[in-house]
N, C-alpha and C. Protein backbone atom coordinates (compact mmCIF):
# COMPACT_ATOMS: atom_id res chain seq x y z
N UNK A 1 10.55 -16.32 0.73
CA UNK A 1 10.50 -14.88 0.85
C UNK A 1 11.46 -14.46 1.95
N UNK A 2 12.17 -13.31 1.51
CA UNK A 2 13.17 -13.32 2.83
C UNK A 2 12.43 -11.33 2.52
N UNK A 3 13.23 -11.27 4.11
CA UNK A 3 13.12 -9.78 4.57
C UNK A 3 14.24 -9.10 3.93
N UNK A 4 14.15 -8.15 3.25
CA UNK A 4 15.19 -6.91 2.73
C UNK A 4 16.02 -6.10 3.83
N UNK A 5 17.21 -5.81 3.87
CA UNK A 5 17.91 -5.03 4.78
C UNK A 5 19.04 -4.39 4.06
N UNK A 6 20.02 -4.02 5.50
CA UNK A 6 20.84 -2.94 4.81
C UNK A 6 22.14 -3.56 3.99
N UNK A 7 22.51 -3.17 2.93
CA UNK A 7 23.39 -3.87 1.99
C UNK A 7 22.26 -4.49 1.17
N UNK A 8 21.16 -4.53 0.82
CA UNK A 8 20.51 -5.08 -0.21
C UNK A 8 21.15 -4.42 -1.61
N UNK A 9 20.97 -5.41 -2.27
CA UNK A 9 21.40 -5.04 -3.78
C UNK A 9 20.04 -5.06 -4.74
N UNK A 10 19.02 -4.18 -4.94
CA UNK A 10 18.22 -4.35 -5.62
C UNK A 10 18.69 -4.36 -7.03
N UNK A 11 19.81 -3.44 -7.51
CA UNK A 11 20.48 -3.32 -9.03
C UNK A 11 20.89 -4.94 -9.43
N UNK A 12 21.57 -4.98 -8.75
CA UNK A 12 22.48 -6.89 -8.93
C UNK A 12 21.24 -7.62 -9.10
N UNK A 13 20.22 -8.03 -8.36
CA UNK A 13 18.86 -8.79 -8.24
C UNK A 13 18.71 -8.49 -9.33
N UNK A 14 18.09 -7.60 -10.06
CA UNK A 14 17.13 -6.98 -11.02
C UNK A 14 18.13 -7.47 -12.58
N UNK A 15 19.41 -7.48 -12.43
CA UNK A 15 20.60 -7.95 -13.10
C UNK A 15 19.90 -6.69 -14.37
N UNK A 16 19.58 -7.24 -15.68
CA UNK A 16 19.52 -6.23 -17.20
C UNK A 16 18.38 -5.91 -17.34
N UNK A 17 17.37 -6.62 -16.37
CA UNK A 17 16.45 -6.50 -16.43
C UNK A 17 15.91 -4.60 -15.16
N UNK A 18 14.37 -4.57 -15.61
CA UNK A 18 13.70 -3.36 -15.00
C UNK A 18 13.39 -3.70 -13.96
N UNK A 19 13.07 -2.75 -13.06
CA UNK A 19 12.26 -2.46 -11.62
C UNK A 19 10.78 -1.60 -12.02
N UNK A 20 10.15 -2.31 -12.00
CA UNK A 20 8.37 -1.74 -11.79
C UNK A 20 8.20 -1.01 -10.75
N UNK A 21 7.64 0.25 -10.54
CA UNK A 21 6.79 1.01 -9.17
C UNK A 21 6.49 1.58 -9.66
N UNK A 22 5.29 2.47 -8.71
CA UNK A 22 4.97 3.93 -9.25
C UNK A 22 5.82 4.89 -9.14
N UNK A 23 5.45 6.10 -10.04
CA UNK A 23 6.54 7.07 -10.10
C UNK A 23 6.40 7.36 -8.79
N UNK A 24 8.28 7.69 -8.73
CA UNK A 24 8.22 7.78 -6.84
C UNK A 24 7.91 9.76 -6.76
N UNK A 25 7.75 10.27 -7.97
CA UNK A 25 7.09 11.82 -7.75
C UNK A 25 5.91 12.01 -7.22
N UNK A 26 4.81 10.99 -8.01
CA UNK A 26 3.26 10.98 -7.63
C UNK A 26 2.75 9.91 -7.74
N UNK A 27 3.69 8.73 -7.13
CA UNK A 27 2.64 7.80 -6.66
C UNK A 27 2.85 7.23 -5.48
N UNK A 28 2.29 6.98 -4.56
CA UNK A 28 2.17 6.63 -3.27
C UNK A 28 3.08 5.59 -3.10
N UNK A 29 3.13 4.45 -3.70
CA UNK A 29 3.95 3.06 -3.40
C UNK A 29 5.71 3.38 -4.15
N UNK A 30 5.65 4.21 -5.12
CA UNK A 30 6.98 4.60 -5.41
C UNK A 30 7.58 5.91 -4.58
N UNK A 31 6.73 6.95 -3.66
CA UNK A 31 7.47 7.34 -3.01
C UNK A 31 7.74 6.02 -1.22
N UNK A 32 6.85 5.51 -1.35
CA UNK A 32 7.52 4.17 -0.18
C UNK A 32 8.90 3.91 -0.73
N UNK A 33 8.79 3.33 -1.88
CA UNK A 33 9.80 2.34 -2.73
C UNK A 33 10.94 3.32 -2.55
N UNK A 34 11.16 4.28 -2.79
CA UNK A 34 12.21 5.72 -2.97
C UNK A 34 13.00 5.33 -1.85
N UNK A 35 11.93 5.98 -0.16
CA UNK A 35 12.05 6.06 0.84
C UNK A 35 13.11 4.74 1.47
N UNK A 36 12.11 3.48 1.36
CA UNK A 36 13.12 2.39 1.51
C UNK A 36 14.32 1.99 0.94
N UNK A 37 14.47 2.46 -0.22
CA UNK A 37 15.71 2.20 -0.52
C UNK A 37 16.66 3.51 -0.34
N UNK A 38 16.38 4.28 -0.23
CA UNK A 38 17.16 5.62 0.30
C UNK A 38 17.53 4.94 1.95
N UNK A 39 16.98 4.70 2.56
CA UNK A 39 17.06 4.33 3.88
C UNK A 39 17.77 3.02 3.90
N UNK A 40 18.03 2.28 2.99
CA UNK A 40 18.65 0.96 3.06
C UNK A 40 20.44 0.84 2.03
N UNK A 41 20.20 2.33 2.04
CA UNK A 41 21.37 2.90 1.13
C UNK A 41 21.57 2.17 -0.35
N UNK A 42 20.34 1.55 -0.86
CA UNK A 42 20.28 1.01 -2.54
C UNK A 42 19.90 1.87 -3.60
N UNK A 43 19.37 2.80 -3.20
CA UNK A 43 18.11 3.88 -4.33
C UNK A 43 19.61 4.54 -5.43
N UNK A 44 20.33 5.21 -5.18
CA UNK A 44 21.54 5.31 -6.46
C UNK A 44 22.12 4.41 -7.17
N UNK A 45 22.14 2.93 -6.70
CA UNK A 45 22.22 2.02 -7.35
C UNK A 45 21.21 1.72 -8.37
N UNK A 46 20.35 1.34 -7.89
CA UNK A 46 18.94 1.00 -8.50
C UNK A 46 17.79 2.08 -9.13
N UNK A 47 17.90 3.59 -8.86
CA UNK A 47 17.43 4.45 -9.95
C UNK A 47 17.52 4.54 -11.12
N UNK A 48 18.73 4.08 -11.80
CA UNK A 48 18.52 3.76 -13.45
C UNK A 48 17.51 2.96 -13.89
N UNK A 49 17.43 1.78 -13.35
CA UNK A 49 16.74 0.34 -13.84
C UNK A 49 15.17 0.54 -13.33
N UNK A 50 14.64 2.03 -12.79
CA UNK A 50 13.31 2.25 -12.69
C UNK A 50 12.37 2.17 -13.80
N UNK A 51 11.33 1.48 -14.07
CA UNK A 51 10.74 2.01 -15.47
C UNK A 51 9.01 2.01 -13.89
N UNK A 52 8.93 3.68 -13.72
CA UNK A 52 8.11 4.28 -13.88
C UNK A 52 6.74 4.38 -13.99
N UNK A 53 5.84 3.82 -13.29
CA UNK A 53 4.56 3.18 -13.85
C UNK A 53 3.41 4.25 -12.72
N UNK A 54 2.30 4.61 -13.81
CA UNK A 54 1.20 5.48 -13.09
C UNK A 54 0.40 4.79 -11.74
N UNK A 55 0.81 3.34 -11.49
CA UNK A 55 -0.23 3.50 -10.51
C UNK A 55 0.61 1.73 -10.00
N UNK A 56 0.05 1.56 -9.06
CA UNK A 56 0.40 0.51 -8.37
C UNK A 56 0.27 -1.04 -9.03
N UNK A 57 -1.04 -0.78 -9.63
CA UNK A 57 -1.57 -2.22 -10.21
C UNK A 57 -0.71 -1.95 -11.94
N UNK A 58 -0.54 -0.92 -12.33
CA UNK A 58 0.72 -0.76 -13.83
C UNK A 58 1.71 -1.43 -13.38
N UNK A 59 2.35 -0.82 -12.42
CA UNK A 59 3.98 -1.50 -12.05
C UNK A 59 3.82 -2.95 -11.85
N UNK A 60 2.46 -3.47 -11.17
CA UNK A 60 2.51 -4.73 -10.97
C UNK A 60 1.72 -6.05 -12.17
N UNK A 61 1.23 -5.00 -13.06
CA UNK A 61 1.33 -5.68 -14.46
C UNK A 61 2.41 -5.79 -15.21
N UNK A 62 3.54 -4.70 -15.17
CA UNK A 62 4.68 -4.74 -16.01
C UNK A 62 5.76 -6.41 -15.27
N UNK A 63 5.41 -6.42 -14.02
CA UNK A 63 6.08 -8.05 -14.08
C UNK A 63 5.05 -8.69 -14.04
N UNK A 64 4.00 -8.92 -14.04
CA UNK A 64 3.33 -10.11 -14.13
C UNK A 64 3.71 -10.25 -15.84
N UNK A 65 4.15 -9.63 -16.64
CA UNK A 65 3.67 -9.41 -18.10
C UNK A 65 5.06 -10.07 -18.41
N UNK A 66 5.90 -9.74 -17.62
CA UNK A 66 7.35 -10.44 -17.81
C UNK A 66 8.25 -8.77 -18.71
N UNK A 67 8.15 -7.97 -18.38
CA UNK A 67 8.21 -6.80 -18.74
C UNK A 67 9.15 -5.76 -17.76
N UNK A 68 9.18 -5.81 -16.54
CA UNK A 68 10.02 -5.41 -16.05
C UNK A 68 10.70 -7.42 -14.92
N UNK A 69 11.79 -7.08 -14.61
CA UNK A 69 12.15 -8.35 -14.14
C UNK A 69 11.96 -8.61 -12.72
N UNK A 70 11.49 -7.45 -12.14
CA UNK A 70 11.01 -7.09 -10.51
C UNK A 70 10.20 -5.97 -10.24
N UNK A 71 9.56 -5.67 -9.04
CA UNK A 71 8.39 -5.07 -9.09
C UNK A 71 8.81 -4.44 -7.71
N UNK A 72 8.34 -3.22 -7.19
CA UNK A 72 8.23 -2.65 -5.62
C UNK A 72 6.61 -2.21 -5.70
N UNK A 73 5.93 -2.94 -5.44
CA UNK A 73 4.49 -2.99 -5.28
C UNK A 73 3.79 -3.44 -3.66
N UNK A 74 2.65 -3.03 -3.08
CA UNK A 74 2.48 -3.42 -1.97
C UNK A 74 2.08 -4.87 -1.86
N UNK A 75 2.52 -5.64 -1.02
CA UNK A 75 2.69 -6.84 -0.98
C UNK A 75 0.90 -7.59 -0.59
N UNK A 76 0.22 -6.48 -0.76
CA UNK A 76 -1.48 -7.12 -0.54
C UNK A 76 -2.05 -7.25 -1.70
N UNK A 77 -1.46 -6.63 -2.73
CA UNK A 77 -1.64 -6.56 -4.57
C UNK A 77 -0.86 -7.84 -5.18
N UNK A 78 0.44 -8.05 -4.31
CA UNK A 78 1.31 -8.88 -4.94
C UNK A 78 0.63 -10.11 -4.68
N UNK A 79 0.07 -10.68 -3.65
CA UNK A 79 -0.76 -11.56 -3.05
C UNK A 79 -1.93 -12.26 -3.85
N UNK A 80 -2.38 -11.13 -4.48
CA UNK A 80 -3.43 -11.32 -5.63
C UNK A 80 -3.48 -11.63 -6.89
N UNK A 81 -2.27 -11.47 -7.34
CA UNK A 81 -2.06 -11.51 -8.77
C UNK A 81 -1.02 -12.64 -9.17
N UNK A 82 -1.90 -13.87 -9.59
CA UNK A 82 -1.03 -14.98 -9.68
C UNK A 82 -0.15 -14.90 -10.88
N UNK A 83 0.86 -13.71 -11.59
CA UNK A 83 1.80 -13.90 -11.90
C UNK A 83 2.87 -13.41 -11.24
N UNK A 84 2.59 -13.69 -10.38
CA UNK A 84 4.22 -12.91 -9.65
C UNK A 84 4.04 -13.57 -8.19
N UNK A 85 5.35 -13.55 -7.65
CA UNK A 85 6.15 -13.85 -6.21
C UNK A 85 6.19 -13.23 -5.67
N UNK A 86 6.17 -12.89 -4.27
CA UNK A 86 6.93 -12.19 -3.45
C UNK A 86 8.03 -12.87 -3.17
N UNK A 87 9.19 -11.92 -3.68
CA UNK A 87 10.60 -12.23 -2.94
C UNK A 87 11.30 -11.63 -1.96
N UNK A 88 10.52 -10.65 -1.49
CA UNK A 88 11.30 -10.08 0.01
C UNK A 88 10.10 -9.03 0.11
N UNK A 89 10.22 -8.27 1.65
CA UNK A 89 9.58 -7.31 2.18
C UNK A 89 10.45 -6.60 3.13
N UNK A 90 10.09 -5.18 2.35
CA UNK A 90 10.73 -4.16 3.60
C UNK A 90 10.52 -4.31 4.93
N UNK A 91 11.66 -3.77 5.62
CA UNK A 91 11.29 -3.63 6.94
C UNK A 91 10.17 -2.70 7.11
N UNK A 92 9.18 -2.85 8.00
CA UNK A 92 8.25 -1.49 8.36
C UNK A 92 8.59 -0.26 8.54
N UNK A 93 9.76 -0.05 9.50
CA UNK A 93 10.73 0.86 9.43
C UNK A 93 11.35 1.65 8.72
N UNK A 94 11.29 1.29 6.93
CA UNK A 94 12.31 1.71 6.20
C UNK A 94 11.30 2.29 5.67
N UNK A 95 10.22 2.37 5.43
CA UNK A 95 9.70 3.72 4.75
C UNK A 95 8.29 4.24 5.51
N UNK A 96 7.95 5.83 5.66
CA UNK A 96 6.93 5.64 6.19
C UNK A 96 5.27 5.13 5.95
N UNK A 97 4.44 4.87 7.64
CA UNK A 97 3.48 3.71 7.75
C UNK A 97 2.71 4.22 6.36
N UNK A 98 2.14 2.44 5.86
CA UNK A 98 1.26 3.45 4.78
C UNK A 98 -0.18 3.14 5.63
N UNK A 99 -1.00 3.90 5.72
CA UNK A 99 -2.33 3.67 5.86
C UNK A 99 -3.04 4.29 5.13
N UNK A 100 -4.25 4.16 5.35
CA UNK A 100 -5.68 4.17 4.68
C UNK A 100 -6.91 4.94 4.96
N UNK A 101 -6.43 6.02 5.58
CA UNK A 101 -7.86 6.91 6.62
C UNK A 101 -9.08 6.32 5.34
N UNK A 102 -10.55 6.73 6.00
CA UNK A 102 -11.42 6.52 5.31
C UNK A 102 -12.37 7.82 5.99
N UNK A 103 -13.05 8.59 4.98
CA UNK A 103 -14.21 9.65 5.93
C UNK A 103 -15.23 9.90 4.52
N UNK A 104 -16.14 10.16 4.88
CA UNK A 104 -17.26 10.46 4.26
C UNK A 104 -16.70 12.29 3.71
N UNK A 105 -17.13 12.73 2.60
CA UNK A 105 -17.09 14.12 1.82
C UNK A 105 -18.46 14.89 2.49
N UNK A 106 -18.58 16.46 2.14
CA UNK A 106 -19.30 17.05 2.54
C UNK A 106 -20.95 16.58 0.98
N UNK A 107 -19.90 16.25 -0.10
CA UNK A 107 -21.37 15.63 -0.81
C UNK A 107 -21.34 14.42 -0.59
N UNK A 108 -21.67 13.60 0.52
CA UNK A 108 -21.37 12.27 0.68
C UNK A 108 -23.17 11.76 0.07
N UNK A 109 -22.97 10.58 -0.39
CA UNK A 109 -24.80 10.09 0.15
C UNK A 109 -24.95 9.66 1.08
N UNK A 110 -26.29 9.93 1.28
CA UNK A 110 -26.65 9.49 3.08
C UNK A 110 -26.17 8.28 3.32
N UNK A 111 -26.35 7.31 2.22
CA UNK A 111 -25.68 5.58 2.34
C UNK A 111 -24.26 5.51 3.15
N UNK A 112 -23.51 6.53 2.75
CA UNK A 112 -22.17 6.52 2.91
C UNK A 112 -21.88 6.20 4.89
N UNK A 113 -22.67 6.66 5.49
CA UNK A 113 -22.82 6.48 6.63
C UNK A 113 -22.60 5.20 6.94
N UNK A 114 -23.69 4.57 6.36
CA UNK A 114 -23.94 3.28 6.40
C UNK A 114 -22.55 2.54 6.08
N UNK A 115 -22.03 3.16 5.38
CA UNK A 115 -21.02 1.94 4.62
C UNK A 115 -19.08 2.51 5.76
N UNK A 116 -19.70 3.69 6.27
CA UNK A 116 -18.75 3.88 7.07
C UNK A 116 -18.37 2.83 8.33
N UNK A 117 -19.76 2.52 8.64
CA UNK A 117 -20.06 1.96 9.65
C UNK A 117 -19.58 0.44 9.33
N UNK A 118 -20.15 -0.05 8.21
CA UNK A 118 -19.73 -1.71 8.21
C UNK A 118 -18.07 -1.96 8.06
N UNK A 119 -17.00 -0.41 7.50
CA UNK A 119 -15.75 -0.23 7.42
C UNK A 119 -15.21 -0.34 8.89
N UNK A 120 -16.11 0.07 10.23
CA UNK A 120 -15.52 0.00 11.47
C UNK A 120 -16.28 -1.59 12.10
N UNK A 121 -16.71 -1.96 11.30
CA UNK A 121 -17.11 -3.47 12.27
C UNK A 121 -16.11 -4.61 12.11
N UNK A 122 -16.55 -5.52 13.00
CA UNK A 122 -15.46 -6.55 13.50
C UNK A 122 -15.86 -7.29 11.66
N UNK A 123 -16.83 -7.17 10.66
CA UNK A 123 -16.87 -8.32 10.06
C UNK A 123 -16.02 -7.91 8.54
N UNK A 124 -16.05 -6.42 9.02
CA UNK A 124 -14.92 -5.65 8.02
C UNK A 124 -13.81 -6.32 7.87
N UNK A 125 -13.46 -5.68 9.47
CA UNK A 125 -12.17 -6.24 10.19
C UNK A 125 -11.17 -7.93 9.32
N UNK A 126 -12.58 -8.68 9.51
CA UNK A 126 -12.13 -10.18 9.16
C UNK A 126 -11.97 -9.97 7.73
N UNK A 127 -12.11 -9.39 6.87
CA UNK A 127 -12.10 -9.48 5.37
C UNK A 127 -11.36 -8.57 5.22
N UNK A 128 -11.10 -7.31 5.88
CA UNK A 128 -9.73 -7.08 5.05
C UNK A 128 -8.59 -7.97 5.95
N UNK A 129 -8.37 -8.02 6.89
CA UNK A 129 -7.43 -8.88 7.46
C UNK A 129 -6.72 -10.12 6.26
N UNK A 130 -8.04 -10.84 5.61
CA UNK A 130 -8.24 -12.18 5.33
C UNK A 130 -7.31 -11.46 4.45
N UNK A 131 -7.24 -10.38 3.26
CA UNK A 131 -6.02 -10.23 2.33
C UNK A 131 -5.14 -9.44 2.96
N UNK A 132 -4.43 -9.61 3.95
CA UNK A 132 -3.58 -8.79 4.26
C UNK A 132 -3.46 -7.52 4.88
N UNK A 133 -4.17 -6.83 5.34
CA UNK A 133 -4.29 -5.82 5.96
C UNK A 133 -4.43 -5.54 7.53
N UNK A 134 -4.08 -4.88 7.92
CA UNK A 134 -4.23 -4.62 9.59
C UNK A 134 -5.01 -3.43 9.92
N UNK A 135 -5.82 -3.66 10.66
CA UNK A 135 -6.66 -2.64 11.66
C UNK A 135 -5.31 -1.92 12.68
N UNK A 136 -5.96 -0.27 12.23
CA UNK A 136 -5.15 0.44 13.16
C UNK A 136 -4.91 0.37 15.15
N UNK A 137 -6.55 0.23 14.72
CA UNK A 137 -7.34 -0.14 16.29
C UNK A 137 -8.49 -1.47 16.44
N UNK A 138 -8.93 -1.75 16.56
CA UNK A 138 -9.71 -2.81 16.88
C UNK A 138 -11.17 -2.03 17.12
N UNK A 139 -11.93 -2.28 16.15
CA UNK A 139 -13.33 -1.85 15.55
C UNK A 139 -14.16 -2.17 16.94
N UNK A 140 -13.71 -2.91 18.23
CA UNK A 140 -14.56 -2.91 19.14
C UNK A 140 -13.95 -2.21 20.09
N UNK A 141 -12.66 -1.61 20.31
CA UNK A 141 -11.94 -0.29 21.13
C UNK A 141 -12.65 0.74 20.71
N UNK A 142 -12.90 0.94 19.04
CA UNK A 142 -13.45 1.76 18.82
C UNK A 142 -14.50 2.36 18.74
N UNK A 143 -15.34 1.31 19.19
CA UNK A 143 -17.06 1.67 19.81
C UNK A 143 -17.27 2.15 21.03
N UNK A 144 -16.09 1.96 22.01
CA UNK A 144 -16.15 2.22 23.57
C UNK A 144 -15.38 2.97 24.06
N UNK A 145 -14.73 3.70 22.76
CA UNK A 145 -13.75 4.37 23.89
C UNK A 145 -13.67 5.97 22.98
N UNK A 146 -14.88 5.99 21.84
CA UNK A 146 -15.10 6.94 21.16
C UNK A 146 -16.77 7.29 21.14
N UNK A 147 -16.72 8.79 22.16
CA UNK A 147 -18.28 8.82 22.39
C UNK A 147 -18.88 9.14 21.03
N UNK A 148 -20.33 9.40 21.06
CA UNK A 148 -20.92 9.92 19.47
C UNK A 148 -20.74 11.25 19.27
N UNK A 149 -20.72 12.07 20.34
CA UNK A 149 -19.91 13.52 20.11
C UNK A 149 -19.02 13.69 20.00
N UNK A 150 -17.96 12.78 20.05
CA UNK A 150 -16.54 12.63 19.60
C UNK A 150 -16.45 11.76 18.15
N UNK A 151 -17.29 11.10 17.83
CA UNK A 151 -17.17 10.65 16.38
C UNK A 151 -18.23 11.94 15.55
N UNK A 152 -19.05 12.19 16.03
CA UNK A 152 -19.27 13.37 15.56
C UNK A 152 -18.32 14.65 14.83
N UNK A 153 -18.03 15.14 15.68
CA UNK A 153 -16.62 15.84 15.80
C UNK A 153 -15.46 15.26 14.64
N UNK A 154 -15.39 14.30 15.16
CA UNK A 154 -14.09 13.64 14.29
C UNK A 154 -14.18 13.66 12.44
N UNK A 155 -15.39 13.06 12.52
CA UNK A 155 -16.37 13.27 11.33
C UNK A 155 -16.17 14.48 10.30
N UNK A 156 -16.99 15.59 11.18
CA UNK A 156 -16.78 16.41 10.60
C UNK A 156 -15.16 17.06 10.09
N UNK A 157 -14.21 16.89 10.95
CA UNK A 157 -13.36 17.33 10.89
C UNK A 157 -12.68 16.43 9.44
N UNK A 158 -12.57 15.72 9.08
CA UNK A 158 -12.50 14.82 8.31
C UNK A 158 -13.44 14.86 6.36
N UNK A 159 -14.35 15.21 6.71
CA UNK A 159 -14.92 15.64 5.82
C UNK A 159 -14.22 17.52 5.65
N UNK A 160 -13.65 18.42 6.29
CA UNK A 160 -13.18 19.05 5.31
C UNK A 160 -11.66 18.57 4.70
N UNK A 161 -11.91 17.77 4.91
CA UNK A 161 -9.89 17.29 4.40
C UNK A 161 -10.61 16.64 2.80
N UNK A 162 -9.52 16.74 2.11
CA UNK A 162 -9.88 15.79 0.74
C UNK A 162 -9.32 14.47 0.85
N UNK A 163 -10.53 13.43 0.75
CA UNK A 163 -9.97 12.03 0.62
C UNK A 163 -10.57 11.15 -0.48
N UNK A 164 -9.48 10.46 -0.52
CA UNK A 164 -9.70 9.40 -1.79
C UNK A 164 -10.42 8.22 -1.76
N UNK A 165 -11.47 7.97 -2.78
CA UNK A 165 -12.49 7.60 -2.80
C UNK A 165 -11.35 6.07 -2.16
N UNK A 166 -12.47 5.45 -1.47
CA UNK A 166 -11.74 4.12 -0.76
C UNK A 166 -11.73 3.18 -2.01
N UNK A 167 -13.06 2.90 -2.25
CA UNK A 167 -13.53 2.19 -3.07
C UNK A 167 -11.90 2.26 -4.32
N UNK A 168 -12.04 3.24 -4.68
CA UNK A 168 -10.53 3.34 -6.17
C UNK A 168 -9.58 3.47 -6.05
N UNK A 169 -9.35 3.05 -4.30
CA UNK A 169 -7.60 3.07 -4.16
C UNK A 169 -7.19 1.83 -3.82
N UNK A 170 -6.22 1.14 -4.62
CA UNK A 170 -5.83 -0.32 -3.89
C UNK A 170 -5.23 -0.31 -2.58
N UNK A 171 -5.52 -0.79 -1.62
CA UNK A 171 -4.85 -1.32 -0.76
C UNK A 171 -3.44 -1.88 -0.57
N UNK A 172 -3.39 -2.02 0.78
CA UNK A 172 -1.58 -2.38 1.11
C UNK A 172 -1.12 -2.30 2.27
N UNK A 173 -0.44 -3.08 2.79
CA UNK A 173 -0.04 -2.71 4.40
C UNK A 173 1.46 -2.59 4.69
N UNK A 174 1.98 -3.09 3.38
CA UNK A 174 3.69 -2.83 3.35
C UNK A 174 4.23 -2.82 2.01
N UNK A 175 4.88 -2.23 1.78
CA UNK A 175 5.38 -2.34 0.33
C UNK A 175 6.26 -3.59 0.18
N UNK A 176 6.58 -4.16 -0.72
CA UNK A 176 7.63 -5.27 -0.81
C UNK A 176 7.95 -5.85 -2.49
N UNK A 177 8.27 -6.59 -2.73
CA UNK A 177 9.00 -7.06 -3.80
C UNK A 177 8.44 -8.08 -4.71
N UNK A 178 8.07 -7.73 -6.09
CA UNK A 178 7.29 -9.22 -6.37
C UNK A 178 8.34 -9.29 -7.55
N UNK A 179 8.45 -10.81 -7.53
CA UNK A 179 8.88 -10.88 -9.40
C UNK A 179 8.29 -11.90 -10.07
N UNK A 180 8.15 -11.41 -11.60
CA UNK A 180 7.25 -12.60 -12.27
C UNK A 180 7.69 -14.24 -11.76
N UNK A 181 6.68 -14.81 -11.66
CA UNK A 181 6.26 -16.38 -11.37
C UNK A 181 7.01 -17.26 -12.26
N UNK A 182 7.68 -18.26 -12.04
CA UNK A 182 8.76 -18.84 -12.83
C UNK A 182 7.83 -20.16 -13.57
């Protein structure tokens, strides 16, 4: 696996073959994918050979399937799905951070509390880590240095924003490159 930079040729790589992502209009990992290659000066090269896919785990079936010949999928999906490689990863830099807020809705169930809570513990921590993911802060900074009237507060403030159910969004901590498994 090598790191992607400036002068990458994603068009040449990809040769007759497609590039898998989500649409970089409305989907989260294809506006990354856009971003990085706009920023790495490849995206006019490599915008023809897009084929377009609704969601993160589509684009990353179209190469596992042998269907497109490369993929811009987040590299914690690519990890999982034993038909495909990672062959490079963006710099962090080249597109912006993706994260993951998490908050309870104003119709939350009372459970949801509960499950907020095991999302900020250290044993969270170790399991998403274990596939790839990074803690913004450290789940035990965040017991001591955030009073309960300040998670209170925070809380609420959070619940009027609209967020996406955690549970039905895949994960990811960098976007990067998979291609089907040889």
């Amino acid at each position: 696996m090598s790191n992607i930079g400036a002068g990458f040729d994603l068009a040449k790589l990809a040769g007759d073959g497609k590039i898998a992502t989500g649409d970089v209009k409305s989907v989260p990992v294809g506006k990354y994918a856009k971003a990085a290659l706009e920023k790495l000066g490849a995206w006019q090269a490599a915008e023809p050979k897009f084929a377009m896919a609704e969601s993160v785990r589509a684009a990353l079936t179209l190469v596992a399937r042998g269907e497109a010949a490369l993929g811009i999928v987040y590299s914690t999906d690519a990890k999982v799905e034993p038909g495909v490689k990672i062959v490079g990863t963006f710099p962090a830099d080249s597109h912006p951070a993706i994260i993951y807020p998490v908050a309870a809705t104003t119709t939350a169930k009372p459970e949801t509390s509960d499950y907020l809570a095991f999302l900020r513990s250290t044993a969270a921590k170790t399991i998403l880590e274990k596939y790839g993911f990074k803690f913004l802060v450290s789940p035990i900074d965040l017991m001591f240095e955030i009073s309960p009237a300040e998670w209170t507060a925070i809380l609420l403030s959070l619940r009027v924003a609209i967020i996406a159910t955690l549970v039905a969004t895949p994960f990811g901590d960098r976007a990067g490159v998979a291609a089907g498994a040889a």
